[in-house]
PDB file of N, CA and C in Angstrom:
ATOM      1  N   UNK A   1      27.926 -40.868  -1.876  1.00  0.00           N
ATOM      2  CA  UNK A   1      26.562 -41.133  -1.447  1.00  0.00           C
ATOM      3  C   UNK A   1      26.584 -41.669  -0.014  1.00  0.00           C
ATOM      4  N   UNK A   2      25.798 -41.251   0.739  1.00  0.00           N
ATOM      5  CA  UNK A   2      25.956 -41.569   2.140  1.00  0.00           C
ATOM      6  C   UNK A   2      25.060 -42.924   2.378  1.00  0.00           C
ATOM      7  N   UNK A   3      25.202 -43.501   3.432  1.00  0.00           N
ATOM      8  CA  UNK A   3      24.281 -44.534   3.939  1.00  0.00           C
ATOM      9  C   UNK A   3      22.721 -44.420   3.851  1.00  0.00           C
ATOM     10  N   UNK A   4      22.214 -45.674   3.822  1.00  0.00           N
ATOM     11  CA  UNK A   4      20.587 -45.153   3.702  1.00  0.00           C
ATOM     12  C   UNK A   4      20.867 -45.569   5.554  1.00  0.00           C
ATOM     13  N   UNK A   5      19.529 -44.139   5.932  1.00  0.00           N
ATOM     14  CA  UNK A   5      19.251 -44.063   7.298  1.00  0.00           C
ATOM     15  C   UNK A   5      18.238 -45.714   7.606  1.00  0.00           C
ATOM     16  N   UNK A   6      18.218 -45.818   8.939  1.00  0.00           N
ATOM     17  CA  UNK A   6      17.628 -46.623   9.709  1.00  0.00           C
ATOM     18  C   UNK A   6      15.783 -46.903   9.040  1.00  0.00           C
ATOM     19  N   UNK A   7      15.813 -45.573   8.833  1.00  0.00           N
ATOM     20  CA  UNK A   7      14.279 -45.675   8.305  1.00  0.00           C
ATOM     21  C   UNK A   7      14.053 -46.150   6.788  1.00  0.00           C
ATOM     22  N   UNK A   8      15.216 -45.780   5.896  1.00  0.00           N
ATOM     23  CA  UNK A   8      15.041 -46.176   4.871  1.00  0.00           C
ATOM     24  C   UNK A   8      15.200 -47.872   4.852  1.00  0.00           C
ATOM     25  N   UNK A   9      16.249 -48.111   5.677  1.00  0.00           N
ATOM     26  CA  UNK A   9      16.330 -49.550   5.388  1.00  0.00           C
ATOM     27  C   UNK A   9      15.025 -50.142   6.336  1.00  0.00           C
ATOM     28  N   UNK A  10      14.268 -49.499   7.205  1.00  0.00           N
ATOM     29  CA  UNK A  10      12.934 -50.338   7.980  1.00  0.00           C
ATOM     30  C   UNK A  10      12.116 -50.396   6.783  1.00  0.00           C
ATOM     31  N   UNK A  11      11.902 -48.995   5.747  1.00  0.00           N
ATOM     32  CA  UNK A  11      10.899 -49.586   5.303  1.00  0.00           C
ATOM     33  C   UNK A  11      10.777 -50.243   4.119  1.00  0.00           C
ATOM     34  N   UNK A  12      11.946 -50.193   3.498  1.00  0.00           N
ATOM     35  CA  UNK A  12      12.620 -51.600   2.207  1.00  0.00           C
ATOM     36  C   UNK A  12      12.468 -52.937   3.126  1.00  0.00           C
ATOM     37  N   UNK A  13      12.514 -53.207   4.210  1.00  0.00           N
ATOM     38  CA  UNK A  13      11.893 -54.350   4.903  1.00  0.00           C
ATOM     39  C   UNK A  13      10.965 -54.735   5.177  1.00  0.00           C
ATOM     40  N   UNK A  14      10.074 -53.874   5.492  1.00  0.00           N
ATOM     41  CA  UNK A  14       8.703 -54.318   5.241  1.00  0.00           C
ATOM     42  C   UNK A  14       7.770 -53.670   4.497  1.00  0.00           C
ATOM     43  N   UNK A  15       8.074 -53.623   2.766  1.00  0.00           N
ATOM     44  CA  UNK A  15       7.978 -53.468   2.037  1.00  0.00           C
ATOM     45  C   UNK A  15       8.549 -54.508   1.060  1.00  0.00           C
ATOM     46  N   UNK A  16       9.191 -54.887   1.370  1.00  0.00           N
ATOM     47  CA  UNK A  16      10.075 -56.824   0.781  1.00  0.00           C
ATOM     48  C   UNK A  16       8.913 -57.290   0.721  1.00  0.00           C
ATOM     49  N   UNK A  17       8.747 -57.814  -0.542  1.00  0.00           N
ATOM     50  CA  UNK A  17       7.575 -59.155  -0.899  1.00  0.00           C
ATOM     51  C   UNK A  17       8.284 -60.533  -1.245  1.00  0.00           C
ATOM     52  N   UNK A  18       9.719 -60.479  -1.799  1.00  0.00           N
ATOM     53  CA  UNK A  18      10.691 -61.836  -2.358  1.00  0.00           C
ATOM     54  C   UNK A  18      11.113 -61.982  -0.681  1.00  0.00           C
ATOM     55  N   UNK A  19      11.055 -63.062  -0.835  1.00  0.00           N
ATOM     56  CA  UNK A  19      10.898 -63.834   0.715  1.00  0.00           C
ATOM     57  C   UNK A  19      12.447 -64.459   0.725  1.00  0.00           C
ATOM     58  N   UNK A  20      12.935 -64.444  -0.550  1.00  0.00           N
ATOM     59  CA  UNK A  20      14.376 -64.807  -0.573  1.00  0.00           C
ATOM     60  C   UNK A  20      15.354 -63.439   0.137  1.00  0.00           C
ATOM     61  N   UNK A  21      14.954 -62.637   0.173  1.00  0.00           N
ATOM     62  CA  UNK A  21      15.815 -61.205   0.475  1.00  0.00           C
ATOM     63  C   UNK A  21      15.161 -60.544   1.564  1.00  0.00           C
ATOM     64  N   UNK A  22      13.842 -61.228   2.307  1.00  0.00           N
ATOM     65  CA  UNK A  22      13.733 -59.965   3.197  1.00  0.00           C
ATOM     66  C   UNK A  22      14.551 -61.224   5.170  1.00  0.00           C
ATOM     67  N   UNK A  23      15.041 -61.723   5.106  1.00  0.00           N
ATOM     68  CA  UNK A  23      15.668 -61.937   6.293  1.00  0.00           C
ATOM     69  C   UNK A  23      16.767 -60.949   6.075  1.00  0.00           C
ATOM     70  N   UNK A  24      17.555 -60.721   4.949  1.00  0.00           N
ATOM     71  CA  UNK A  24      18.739 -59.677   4.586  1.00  0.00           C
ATOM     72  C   UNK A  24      18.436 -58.381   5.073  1.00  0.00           C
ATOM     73  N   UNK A  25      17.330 -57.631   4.559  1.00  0.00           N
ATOM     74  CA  UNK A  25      16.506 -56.658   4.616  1.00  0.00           C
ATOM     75  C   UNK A  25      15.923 -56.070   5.910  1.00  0.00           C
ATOM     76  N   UNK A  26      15.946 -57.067   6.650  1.00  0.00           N
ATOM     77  CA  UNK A  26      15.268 -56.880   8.199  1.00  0.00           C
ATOM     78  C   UNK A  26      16.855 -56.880   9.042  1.00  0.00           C
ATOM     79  N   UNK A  27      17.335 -57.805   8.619  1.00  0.00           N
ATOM     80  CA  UNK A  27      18.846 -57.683   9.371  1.00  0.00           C
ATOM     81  C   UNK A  27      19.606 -56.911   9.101  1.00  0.00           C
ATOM     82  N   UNK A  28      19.348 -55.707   8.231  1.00  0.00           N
ATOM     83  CA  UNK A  28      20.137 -54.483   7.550  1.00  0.00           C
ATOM     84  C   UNK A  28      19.175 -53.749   8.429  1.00  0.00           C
ATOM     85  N   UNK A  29      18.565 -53.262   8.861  1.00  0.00           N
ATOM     86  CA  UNK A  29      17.196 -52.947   9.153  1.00  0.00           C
ATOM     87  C   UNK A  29      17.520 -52.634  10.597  1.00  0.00           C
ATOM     88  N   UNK A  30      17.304 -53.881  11.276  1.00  0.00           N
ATOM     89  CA  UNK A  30      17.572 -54.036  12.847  1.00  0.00           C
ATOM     90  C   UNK A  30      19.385 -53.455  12.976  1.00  0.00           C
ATOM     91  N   UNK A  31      20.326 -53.979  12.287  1.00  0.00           N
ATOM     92  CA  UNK A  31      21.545 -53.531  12.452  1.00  0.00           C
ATOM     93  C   UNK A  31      21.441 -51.912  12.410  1.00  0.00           C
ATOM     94  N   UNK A  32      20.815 -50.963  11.654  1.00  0.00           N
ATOM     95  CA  UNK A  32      20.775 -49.699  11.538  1.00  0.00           C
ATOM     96  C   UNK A  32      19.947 -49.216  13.062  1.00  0.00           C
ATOM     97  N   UNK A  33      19.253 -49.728  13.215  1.00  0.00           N
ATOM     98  CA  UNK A  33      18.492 -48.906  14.445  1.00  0.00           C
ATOM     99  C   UNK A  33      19.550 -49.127  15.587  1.00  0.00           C
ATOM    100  N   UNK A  34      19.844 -50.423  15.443  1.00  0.00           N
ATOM    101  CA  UNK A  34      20.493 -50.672  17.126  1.00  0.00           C
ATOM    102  C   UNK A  34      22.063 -49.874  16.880  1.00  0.00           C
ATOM    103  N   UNK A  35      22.529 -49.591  15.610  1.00  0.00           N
ATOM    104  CA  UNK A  35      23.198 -48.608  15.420  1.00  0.00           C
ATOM    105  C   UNK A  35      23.368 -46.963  15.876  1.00  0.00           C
ATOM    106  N   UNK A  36      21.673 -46.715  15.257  1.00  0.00           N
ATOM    107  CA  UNK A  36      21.172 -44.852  15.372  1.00  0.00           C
ATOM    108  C   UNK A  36      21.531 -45.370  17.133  1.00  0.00           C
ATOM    109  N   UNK A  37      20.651 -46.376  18.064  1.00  0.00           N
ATOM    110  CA  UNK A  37      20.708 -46.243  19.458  1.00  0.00           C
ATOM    111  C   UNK A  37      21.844 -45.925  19.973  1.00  0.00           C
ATOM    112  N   UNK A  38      22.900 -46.772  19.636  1.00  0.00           N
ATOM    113  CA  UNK A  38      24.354 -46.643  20.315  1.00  0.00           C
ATOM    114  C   UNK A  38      25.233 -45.038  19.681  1.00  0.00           C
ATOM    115  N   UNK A  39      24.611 -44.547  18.702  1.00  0.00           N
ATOM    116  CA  UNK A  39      24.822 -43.483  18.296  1.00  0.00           C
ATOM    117  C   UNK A  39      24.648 -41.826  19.012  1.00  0.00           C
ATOM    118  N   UNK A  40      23.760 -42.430  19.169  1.00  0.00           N
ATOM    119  CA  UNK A  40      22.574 -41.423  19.844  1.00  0.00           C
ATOM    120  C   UNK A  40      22.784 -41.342  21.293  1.00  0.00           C
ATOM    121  N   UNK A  41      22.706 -42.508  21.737  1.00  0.00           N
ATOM    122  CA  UNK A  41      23.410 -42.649  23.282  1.00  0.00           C
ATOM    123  C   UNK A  41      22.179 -41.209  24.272  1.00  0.00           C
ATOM    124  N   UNK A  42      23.267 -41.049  24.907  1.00  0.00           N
ATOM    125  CA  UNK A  42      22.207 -39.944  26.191  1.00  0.00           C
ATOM    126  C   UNK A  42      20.884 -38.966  25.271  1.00  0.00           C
ATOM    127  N   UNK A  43      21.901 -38.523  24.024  1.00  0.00           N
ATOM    128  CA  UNK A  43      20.700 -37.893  23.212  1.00  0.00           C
ATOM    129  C   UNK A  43      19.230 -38.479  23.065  1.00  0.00           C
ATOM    130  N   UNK A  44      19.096 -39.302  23.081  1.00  0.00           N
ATOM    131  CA  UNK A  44      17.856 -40.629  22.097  1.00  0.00           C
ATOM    132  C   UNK A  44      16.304 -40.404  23.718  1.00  0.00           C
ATOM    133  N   UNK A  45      15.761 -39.354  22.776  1.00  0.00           N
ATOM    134  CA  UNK A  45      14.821 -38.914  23.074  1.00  0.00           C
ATOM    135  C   UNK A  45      13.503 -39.939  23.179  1.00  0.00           C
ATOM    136  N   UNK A  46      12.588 -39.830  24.637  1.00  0.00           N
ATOM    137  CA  UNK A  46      11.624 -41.095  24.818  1.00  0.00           C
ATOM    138  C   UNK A  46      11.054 -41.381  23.324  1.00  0.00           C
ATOM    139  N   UNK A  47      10.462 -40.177  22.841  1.00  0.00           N
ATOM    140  CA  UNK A  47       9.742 -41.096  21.953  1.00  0.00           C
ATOM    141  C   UNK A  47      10.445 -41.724  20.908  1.00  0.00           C
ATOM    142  N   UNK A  48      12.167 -40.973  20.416  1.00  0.00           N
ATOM    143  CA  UNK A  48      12.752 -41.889  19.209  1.00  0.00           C
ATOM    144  C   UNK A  48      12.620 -42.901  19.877  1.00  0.00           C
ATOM    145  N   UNK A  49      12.982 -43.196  21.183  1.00  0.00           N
ATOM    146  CA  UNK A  49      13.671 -44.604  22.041  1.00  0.00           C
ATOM    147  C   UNK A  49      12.262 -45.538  21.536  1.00  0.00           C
ATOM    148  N   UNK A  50      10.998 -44.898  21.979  1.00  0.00           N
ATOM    149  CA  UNK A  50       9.316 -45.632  21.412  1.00  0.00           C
ATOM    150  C   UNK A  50       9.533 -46.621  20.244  1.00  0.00           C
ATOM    151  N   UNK A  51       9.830 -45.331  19.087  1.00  0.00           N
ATOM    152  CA  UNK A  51       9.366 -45.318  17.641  1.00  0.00           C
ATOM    153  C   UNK A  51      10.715 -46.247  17.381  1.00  0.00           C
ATOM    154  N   UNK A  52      11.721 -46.434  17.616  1.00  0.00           N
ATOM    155  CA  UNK A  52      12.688 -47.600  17.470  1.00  0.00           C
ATOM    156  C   UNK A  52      12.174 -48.912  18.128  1.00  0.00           C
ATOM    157  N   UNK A  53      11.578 -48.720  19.444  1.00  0.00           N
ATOM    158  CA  UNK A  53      11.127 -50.067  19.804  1.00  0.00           C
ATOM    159  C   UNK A  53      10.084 -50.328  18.658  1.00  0.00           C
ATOM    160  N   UNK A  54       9.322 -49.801  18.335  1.00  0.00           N
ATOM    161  CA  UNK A  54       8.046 -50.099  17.731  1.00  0.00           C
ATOM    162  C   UNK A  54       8.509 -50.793  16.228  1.00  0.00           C
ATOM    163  N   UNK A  55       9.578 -50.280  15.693  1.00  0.00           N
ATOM    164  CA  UNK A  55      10.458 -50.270  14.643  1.00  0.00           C
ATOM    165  C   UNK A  55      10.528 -51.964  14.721  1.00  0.00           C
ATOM    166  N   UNK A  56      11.649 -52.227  15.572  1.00  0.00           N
ATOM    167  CA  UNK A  56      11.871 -53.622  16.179  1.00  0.00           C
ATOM    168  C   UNK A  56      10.395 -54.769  16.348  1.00  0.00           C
ATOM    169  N   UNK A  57       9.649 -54.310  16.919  1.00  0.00           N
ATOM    170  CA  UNK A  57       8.515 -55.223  17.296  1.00  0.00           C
ATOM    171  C   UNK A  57       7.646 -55.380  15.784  1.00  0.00           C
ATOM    172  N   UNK A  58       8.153 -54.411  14.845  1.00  0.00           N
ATOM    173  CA  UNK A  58       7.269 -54.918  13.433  1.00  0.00           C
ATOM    174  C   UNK A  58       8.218 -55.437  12.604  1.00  0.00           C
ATOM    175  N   UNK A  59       9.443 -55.646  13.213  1.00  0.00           N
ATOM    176  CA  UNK A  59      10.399 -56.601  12.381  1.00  0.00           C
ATOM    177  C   UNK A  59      10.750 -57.430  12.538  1.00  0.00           C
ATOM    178  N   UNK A  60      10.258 -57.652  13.678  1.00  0.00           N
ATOM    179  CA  UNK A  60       9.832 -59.406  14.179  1.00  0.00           C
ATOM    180  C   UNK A  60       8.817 -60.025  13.911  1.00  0.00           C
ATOM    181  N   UNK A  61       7.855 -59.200  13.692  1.00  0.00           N
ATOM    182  CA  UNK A  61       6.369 -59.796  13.215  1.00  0.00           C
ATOM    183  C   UNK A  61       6.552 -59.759  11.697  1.00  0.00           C
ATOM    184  N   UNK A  62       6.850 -59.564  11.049  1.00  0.00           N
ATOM    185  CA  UNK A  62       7.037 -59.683   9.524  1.00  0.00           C
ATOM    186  C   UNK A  62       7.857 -60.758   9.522  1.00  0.00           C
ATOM    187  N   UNK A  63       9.031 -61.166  10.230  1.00  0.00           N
ATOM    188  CA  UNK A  63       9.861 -62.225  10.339  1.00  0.00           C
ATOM    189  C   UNK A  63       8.998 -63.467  10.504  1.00  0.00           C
ATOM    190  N   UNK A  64       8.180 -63.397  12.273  1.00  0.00           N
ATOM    191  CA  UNK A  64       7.589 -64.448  12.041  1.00  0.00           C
ATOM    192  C   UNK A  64       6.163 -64.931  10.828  1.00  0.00           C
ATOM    193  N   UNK A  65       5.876 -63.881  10.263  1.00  0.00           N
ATOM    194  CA  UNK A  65       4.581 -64.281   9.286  1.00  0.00           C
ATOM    195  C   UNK A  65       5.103 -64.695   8.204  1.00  0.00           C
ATOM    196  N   UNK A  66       6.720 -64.957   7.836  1.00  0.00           N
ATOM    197  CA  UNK A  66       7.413 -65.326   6.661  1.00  0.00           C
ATOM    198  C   UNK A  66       7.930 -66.735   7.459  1.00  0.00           C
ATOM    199  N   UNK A  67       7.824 -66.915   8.453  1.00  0.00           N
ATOM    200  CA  UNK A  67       8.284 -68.100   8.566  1.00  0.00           C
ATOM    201  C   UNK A  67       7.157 -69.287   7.909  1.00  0.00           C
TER     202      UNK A  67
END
């Protein structure tokens, strides 16, 4: 069975309601994207480059509304 992609683990993160597991969830989350980036390298097309930032900026805001 292969890895769950970047997207699967974004949206098991904000989709987390147990507040005990979603700092795990977001940090599985963020580790996968900044992963696909360094992956992807010259390939990583403006808008993936967007839709990853955008990725990031709602996994900080779910972070801070659980604080």
């Amino acid at each position: 069975m292969s890895d769950p992609t970047w997207q699967e683990l974004y949206n098991a993160a904000i989709l987390e309601f147990d507040l005990t597991r979603l700092s795990e969830r977001v940090e599985a989350a963020c580790h996968a994207i900044h992963k696909y980036r360094v992956q992807k390298r010259q390939s990583l097309s403006a808008a993936e480059s967007s839709e990853l930032d955008e990725a990031l900026r709602v996994l900080f805001k779910v972070m801070q509304r659980a604080a």
